[in-house]
C-alpha atoms as a PDB file:
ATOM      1  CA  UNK A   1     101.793  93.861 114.647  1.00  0.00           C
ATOM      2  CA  UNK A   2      98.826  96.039 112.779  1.00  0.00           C
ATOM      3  CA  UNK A   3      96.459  93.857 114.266  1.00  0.00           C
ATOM      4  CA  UNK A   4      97.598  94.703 117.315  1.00  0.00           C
ATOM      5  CA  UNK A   5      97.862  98.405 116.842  1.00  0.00           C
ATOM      6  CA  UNK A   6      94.257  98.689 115.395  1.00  0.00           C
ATOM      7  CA  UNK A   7      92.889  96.568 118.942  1.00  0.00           C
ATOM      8  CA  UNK A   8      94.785  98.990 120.936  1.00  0.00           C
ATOM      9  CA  UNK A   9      92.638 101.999 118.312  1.00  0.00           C
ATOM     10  CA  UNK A  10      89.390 100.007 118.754  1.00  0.00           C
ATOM     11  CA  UNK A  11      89.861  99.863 122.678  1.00  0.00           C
ATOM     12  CA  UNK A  12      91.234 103.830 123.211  1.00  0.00           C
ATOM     13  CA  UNK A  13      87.845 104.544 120.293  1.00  0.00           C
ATOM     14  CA  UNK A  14      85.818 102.572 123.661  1.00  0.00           C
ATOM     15  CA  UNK A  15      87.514 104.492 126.488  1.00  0.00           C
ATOM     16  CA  UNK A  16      86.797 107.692 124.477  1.00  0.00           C
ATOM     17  CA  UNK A  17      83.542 107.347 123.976  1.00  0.00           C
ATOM     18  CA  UNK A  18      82.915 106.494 127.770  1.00  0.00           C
ATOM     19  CA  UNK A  19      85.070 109.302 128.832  1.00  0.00           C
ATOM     20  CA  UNK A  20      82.809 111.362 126.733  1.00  0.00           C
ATOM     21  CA  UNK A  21      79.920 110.118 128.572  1.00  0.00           C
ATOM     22  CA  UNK A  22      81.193 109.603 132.467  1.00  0.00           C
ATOM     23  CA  UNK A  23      83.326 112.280 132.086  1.00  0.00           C
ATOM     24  CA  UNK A  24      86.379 110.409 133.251  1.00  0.00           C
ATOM     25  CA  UNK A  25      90.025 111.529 132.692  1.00  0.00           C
ATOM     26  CA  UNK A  26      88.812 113.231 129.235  1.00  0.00           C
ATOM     27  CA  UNK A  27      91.976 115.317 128.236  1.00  0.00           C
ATOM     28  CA  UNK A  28      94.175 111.640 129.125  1.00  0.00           C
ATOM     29  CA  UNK A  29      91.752 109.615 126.811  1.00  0.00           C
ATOM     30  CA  UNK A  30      92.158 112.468 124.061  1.00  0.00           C
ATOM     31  CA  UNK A  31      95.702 112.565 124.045  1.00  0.00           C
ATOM     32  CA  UNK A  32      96.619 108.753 123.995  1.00  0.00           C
ATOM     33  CA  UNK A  33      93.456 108.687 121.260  1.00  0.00           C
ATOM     34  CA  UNK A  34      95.257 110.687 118.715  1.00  0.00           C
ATOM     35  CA  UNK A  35      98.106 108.851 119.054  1.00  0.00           C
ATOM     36  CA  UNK A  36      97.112 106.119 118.747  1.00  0.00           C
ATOM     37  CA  UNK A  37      95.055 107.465 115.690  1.00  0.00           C
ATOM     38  CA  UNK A  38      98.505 108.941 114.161  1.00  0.00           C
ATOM     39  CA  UNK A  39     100.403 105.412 114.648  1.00  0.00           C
ATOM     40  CA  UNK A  40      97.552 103.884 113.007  1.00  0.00           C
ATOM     41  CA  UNK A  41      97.830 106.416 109.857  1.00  0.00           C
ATOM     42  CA  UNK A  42     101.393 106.153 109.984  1.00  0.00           C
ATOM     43  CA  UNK A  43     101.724 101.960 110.014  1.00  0.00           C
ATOM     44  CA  UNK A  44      98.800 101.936 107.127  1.00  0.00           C
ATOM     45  CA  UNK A  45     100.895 104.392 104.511  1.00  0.00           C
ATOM     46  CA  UNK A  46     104.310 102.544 105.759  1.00  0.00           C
ATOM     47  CA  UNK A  47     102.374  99.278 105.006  1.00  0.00           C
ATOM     48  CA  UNK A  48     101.077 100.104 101.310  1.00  0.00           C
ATOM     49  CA  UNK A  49     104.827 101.126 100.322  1.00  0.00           C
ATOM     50  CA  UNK A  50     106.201  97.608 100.747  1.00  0.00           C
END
């Protein structure tokens, strides 16, 4: 399941950086982005308790 979550980071990190560029749906890209970010924070700390 992290492996999954981090590909999902890795690809929004991709679609950010050519939103940034094209200029295509930025404020979208952003949003999802620091989600995904957060869930990706969140799984790492829940992951070193256990």
């Amino acid at each position: 399941m992290l492996s999954i979550l981090w590909g999902i980071v890795v690809v929004l990190i991709a679609f950010w950086g050519l939103g940034l560029a094209l200029h295509i749906a930025g404020n979208f890209i952003h949003a999802v982005l620091l989600i995904a970010i957060a869930l990706a924070i969140y799984n790492f700390f829940k992951a070193r308790d256990v």
